[in-house]
PDB file of N, CA and C in Angstrom:
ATOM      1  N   UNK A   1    -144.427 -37.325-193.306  1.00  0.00           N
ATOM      2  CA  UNK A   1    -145.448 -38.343-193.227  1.00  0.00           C
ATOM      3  C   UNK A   1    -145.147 -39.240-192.023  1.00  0.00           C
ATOM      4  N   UNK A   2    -146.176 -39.119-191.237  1.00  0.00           N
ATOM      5  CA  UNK A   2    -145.825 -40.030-189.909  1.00  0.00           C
ATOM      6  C   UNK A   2    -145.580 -41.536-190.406  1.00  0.00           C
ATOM      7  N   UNK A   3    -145.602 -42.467-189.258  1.00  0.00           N
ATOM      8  CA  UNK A   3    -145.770 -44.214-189.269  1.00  0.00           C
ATOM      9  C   UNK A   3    -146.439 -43.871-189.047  1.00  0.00           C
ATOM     10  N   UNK A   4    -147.762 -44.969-189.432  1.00  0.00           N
ATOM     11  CA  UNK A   4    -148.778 -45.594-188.933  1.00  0.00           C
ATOM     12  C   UNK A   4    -148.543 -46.704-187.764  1.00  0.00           C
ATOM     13  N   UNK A   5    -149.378 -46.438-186.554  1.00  0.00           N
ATOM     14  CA  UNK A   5    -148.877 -47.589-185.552  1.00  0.00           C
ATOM     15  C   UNK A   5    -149.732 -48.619-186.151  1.00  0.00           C
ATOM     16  N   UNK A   6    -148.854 -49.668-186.343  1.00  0.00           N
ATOM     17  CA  UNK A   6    -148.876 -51.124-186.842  1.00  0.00           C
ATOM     18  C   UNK A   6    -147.674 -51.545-187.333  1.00  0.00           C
ATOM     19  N   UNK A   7    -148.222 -52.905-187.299  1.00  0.00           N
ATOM     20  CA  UNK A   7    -146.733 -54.080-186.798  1.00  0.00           C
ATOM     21  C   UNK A   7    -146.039 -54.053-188.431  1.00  0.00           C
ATOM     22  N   UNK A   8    -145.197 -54.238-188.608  1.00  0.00           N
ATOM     23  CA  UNK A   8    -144.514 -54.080-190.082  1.00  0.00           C
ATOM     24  C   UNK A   8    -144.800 -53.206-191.028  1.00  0.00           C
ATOM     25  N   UNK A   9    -144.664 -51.628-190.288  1.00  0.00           N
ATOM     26  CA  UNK A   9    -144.848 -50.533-190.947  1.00  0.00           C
ATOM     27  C   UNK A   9    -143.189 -50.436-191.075  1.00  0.00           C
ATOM     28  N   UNK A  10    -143.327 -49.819-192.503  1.00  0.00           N
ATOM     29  CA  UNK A  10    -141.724 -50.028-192.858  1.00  0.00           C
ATOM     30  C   UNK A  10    -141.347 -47.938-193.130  1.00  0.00           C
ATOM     31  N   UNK A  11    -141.047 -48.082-191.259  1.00  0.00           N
ATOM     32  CA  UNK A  11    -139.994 -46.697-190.736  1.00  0.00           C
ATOM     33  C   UNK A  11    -139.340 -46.078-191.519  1.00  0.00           C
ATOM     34  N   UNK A  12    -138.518 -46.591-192.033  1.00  0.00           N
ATOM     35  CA  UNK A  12    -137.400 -46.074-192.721  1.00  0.00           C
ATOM     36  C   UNK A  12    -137.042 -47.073-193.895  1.00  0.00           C
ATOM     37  N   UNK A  13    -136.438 -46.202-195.802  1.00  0.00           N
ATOM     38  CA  UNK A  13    -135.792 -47.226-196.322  1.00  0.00           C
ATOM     39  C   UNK A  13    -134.713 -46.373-197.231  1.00  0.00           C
ATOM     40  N   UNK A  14    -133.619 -46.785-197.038  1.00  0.00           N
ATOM     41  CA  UNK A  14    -132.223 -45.846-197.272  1.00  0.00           C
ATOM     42  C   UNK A  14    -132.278 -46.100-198.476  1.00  0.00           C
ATOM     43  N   UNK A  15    -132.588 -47.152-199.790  1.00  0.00           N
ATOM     44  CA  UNK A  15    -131.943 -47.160-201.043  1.00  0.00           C
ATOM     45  C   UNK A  15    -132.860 -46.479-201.858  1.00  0.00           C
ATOM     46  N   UNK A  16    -132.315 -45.084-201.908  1.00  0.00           N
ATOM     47  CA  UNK A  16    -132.916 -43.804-202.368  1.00  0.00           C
ATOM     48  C   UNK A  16    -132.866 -44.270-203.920  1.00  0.00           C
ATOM     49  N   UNK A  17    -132.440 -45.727-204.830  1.00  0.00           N
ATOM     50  CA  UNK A  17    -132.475 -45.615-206.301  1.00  0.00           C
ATOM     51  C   UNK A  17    -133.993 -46.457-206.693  1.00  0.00           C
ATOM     52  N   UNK A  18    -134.211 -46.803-205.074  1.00  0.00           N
ATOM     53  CA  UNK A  18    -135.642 -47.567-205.410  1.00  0.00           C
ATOM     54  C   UNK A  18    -137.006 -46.310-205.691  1.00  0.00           C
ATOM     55  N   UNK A  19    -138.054 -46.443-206.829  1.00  0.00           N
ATOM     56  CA  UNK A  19    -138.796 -45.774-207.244  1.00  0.00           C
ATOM     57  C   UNK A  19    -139.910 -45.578-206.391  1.00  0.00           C
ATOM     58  N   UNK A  20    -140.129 -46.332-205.139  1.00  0.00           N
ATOM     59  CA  UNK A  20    -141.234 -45.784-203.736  1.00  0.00           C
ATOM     60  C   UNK A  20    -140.593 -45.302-203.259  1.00  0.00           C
ATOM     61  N   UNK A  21    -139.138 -44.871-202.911  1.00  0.00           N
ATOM     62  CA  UNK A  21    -138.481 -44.248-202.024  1.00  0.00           C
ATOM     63  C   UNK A  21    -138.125 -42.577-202.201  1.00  0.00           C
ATOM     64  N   UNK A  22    -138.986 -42.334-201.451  1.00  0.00           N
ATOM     65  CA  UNK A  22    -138.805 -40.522-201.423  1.00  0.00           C
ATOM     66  C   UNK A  22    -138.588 -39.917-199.691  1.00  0.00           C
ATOM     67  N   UNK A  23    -137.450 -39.676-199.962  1.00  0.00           N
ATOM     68  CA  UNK A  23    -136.626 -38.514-198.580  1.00  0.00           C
ATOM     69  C   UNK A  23    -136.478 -39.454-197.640  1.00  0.00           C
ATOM     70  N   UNK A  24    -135.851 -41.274-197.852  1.00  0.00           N
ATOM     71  CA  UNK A  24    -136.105 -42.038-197.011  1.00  0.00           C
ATOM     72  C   UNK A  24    -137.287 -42.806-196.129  1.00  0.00           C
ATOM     73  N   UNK A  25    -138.361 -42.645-196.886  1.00  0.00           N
ATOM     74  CA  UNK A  25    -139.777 -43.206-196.945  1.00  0.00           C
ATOM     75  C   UNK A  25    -140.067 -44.160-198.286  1.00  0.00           C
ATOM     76  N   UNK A  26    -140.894 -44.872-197.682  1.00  0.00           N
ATOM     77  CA  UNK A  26    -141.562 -45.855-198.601  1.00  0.00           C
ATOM     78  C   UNK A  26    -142.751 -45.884-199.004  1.00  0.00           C
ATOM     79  N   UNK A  27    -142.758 -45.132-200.396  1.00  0.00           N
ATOM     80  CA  UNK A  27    -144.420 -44.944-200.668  1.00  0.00           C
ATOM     81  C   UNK A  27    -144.899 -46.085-201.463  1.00  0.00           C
ATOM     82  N   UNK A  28    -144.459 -47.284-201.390  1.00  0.00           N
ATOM     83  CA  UNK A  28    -145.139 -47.771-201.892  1.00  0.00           C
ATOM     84  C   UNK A  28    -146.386 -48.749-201.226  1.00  0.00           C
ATOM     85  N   UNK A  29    -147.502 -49.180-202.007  1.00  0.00           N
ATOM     86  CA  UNK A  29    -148.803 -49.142-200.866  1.00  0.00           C
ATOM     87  C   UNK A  29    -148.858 -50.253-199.933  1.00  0.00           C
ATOM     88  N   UNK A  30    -147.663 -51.241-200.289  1.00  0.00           N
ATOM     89  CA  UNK A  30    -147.172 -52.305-199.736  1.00  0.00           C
ATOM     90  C   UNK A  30    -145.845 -53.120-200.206  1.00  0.00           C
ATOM     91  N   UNK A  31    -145.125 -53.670-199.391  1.00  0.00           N
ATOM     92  CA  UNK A  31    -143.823 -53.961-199.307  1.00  0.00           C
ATOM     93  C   UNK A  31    -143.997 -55.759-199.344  1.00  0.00           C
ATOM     94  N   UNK A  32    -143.302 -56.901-200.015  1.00  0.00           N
ATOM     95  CA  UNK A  32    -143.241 -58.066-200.134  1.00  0.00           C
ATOM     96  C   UNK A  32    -142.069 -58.354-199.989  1.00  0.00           C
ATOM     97  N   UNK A  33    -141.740 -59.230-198.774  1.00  0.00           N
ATOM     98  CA  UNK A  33    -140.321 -59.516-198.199  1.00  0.00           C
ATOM     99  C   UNK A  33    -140.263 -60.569-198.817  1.00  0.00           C
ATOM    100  N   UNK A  34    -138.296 -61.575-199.536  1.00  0.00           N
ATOM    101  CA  UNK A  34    -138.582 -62.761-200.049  1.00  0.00           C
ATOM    102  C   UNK A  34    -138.883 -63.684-199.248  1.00  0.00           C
ATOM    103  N   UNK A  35    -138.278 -65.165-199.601  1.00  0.00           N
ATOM    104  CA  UNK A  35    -138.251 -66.414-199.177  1.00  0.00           C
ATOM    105  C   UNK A  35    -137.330 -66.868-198.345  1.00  0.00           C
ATOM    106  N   UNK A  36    -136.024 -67.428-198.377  1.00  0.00           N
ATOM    107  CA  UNK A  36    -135.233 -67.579-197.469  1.00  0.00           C
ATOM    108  C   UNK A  36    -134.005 -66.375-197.490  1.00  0.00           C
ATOM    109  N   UNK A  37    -134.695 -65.593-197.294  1.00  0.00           N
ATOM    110  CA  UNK A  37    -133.750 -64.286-197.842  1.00  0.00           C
ATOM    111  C   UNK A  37    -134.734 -63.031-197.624  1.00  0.00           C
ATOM    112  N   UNK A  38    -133.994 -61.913-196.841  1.00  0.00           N
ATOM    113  CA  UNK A  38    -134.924 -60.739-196.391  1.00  0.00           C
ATOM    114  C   UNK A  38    -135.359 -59.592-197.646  1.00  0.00           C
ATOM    115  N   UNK A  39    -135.206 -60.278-198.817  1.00  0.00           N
ATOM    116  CA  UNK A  39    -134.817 -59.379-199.694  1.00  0.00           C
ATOM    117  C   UNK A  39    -136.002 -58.456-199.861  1.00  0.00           C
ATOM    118  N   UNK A  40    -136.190 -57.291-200.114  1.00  0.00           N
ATOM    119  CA  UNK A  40    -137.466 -56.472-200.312  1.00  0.00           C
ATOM    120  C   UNK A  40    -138.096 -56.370-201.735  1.00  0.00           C
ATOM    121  N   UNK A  41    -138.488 -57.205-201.924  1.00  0.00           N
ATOM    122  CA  UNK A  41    -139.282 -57.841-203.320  1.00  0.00           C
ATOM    123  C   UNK A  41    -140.264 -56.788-203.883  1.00  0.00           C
ATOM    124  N   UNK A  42    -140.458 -55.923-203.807  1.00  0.00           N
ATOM    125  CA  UNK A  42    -141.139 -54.294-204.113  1.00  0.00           C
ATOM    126  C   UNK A  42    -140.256 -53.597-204.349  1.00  0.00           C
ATOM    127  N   UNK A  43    -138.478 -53.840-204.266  1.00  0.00           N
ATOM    128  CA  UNK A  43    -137.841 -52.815-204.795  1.00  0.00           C
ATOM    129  C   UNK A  43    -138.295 -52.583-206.531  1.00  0.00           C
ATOM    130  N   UNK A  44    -138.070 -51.811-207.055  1.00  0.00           N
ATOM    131  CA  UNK A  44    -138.425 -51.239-208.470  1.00  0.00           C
ATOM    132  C   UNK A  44    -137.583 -49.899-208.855  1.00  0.00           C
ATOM    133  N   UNK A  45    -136.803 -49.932-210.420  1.00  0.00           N
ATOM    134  CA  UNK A  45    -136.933 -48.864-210.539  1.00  0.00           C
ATOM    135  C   UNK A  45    -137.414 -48.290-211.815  1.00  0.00           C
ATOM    136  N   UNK A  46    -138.737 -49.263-211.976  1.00  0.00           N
ATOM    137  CA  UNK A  46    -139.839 -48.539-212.637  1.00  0.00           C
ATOM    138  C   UNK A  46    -140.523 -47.255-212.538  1.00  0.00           C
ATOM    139  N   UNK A  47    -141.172 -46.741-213.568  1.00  0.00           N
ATOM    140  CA  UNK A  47    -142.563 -45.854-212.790  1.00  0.00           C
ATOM    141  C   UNK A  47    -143.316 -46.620-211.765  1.00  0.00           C
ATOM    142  N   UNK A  48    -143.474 -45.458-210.479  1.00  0.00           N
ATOM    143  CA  UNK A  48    -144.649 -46.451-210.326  1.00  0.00           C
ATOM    144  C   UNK A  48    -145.559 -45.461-209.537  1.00  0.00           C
ATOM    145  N   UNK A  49    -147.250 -45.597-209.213  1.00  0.00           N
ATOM    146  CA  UNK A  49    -148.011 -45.053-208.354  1.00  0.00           C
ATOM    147  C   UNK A  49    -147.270 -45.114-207.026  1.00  0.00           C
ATOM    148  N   UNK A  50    -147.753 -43.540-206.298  1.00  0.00           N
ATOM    149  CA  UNK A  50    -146.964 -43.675-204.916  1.00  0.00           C
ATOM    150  C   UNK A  50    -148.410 -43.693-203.812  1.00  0.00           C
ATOM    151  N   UNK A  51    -148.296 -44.473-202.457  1.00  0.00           N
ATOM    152  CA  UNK A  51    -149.263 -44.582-201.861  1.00  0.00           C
ATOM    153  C   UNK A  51    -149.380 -43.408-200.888  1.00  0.00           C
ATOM    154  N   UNK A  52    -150.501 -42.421-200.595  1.00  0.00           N
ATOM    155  CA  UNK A  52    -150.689 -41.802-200.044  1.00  0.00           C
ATOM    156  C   UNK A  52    -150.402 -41.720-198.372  1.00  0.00           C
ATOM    157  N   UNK A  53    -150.194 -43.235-197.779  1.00  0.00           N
ATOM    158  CA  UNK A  53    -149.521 -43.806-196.369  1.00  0.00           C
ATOM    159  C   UNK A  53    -148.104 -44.209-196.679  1.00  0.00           C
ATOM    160  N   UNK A  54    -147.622 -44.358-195.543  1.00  0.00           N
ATOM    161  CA  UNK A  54    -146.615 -45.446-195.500  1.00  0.00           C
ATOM    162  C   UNK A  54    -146.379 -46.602-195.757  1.00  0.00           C
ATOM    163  N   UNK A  55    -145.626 -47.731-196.422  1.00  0.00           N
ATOM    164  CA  UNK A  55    -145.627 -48.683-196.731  1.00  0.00           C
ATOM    165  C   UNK A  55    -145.940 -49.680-195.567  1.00  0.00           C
ATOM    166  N   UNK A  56    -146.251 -50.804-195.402  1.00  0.00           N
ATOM    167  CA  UNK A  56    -146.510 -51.841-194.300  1.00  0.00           C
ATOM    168  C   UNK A  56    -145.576 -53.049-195.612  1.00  0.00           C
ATOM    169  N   UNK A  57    -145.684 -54.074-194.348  1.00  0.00           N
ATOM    170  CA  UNK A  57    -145.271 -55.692-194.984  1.00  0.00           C
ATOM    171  C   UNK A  57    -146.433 -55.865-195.340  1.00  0.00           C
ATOM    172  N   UNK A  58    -147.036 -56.449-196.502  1.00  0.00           N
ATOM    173  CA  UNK A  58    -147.952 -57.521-196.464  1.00  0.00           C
ATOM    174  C   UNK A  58    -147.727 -58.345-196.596  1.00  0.00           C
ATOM    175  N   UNK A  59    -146.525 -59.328-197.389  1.00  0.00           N
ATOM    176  CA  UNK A  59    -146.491 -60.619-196.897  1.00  0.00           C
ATOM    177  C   UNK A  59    -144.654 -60.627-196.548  1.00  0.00           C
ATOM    178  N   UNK A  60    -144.437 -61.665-195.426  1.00  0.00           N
ATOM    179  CA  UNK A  60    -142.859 -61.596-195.033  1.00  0.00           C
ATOM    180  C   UNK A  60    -143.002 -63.461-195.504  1.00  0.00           C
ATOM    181  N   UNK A  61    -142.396 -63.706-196.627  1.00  0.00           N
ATOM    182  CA  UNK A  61    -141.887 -65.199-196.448  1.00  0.00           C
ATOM    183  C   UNK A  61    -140.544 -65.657-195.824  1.00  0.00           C
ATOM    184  N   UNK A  62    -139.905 -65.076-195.341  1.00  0.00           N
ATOM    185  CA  UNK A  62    -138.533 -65.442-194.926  1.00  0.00           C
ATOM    186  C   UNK A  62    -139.335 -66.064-193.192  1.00  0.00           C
ATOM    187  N   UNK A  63    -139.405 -67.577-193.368  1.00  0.00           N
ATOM    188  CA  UNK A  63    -140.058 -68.563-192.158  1.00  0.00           C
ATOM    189  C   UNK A  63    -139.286 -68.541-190.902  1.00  0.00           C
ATOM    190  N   UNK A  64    -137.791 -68.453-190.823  1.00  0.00           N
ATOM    191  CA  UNK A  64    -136.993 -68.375-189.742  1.00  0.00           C
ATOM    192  C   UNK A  64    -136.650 -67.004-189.278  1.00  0.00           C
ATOM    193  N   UNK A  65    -137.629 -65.974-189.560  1.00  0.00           N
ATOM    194  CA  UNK A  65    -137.562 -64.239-188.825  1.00  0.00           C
ATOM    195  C   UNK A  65    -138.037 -64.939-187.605  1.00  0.00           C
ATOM    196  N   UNK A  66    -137.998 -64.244-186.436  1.00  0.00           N
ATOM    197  CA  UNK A  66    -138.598 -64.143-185.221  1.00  0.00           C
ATOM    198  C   UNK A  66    -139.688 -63.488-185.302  1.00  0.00           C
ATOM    199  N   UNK A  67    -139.979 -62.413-186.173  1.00  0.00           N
ATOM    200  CA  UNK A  67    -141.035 -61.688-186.372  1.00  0.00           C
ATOM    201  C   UNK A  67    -141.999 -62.124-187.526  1.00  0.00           C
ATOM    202  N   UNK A  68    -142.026 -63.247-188.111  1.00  0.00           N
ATOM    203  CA  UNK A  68    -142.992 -63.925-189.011  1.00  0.00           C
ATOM    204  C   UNK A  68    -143.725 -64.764-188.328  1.00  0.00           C
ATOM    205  N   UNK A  69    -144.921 -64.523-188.724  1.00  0.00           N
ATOM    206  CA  UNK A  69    -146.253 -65.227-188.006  1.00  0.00           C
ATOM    207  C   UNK A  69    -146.969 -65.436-189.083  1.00  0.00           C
ATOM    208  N   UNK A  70    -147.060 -66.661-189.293  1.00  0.00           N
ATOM    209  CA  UNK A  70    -148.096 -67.531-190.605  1.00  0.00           C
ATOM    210  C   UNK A  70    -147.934 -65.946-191.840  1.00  0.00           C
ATOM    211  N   UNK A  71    -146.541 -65.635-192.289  1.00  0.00           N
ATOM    212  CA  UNK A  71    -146.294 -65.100-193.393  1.00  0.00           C
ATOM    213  C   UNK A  71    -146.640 -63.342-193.301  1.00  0.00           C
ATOM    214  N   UNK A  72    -146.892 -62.847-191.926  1.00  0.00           N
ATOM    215  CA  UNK A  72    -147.375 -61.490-191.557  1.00  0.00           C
ATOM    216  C   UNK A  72    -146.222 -61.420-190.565  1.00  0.00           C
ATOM    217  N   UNK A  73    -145.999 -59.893-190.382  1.00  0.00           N
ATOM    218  CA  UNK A  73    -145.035 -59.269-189.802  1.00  0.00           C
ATOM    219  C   UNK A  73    -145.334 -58.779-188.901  1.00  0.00           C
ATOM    220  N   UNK A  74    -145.081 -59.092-187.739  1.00  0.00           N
ATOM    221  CA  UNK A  74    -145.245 -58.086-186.160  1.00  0.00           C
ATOM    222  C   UNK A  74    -144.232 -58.105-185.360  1.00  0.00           C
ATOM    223  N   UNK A  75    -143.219 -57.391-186.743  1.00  0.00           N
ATOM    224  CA  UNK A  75    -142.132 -56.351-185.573  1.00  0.00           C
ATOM    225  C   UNK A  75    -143.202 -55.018-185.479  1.00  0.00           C
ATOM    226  N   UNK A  76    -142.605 -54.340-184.931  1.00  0.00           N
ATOM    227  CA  UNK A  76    -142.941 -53.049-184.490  1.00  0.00           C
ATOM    228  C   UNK A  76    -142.923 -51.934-186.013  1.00  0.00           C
ATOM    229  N   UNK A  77    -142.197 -52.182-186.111  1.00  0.00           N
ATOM    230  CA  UNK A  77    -141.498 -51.461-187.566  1.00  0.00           C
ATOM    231  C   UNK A  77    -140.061 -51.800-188.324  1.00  0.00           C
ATOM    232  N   UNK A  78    -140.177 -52.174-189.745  1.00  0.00           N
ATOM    233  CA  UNK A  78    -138.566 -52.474-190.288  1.00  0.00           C
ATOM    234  C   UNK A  78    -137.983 -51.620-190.653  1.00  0.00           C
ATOM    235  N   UNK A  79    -136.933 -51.523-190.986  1.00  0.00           N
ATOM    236  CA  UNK A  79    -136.116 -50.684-192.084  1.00  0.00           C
ATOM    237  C   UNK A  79    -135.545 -51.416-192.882  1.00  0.00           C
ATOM    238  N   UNK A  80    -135.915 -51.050-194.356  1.00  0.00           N
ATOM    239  CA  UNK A  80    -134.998 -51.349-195.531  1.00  0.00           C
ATOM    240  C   UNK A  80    -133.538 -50.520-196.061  1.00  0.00           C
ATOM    241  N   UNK A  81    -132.490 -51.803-196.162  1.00  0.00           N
ATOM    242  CA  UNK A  81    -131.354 -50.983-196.394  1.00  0.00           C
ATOM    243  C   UNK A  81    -130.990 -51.758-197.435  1.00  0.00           C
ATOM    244  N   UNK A  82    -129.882 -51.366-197.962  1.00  0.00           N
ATOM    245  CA  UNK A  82    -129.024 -52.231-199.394  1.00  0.00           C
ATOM    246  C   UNK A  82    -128.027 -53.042-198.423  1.00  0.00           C
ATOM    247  N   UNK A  83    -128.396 -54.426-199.170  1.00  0.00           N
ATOM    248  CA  UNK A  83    -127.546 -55.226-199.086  1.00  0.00           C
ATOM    249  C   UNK A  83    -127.416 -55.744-199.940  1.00  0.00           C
ATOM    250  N   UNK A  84    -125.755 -56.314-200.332  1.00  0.00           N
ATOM    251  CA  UNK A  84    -125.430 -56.932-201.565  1.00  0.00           C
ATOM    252  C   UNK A  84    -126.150 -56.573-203.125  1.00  0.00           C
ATOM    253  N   UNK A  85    -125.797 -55.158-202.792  1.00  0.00           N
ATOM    254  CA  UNK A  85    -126.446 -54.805-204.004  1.00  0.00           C
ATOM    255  C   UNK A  85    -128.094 -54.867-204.267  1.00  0.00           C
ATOM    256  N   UNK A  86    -128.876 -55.275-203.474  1.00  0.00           N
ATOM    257  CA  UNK A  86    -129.990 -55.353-203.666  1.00  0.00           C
ATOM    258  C   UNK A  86    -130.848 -54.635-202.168  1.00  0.00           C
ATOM    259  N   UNK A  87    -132.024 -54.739-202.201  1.00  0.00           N
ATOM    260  CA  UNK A  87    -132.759 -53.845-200.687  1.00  0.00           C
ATOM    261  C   UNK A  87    -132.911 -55.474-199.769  1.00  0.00           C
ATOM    262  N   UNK A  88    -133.165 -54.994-198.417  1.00  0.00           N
ATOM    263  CA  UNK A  88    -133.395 -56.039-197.224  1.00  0.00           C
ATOM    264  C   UNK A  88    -134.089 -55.078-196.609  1.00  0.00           C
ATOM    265  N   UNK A  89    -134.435 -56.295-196.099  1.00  0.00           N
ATOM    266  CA  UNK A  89    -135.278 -55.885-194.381  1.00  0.00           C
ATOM    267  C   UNK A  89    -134.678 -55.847-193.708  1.00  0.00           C
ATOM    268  N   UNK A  90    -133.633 -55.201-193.286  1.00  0.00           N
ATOM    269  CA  UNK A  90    -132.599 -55.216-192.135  1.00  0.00           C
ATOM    270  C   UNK A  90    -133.319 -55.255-190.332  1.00  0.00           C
ATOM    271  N   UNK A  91    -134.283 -55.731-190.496  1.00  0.00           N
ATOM    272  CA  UNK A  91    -134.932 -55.979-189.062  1.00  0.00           C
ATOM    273  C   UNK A  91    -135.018 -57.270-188.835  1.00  0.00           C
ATOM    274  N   UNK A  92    -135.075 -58.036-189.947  1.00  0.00           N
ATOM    275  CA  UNK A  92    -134.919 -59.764-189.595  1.00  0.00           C
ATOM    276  C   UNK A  92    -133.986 -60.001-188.688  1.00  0.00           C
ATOM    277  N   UNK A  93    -134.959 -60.899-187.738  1.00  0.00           N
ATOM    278  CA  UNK A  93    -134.397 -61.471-186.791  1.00  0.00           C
ATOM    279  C   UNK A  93    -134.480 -62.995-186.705  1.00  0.00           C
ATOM    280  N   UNK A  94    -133.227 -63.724-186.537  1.00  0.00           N
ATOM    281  CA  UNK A  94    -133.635 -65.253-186.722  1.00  0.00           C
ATOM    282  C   UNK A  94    -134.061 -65.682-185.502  1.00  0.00           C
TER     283      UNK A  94
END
């Protein structure tokens, strides 16, 4: 499954125990970054529907990214990895 070109299409996400994550993709139909913290707030390891695209950001609250603009994401593309036990946006940039 390709990226979609657009800004906070989420490339890659390594924590294969999250339930959108298949072969290092993110099917889920959208991704919610936290608050003062990159945390990936869509991790789950519920059932869940998988989205036929790639995941995008729809909302990034973490205010001090370089790449947050009034709560929307225009990096290029993130990747989610495990940190501290939990998923990140490892593309935050302060």
């Amino acid at each position: 499954m390709a990226a979609r070109d657009q800004n906070g299409c989420v490339l890659t996400c390594t924590v294969g125990e999250c339930s959108y994550n298949q072969e290092l993709e993110c099917l889920a139909p959208e991704i919610m970054v936290g608050d003062d913290h990159p945390r990936c707030d869509t991790f789950t390891r519920d059932r869940v529907s998988m989205a036929t695209q790639d995941a995008i950001v729809m909302s990034c609250a973490v205010a001090d990214c370089a790449f947050n603009d009034t709560l929307h994401c225009h990096a290029r593309g993130v990747t989610v990895d495990h940190h501290s036990g939990h998923a990140d946006c490892v593309t935050f940039r302060p």
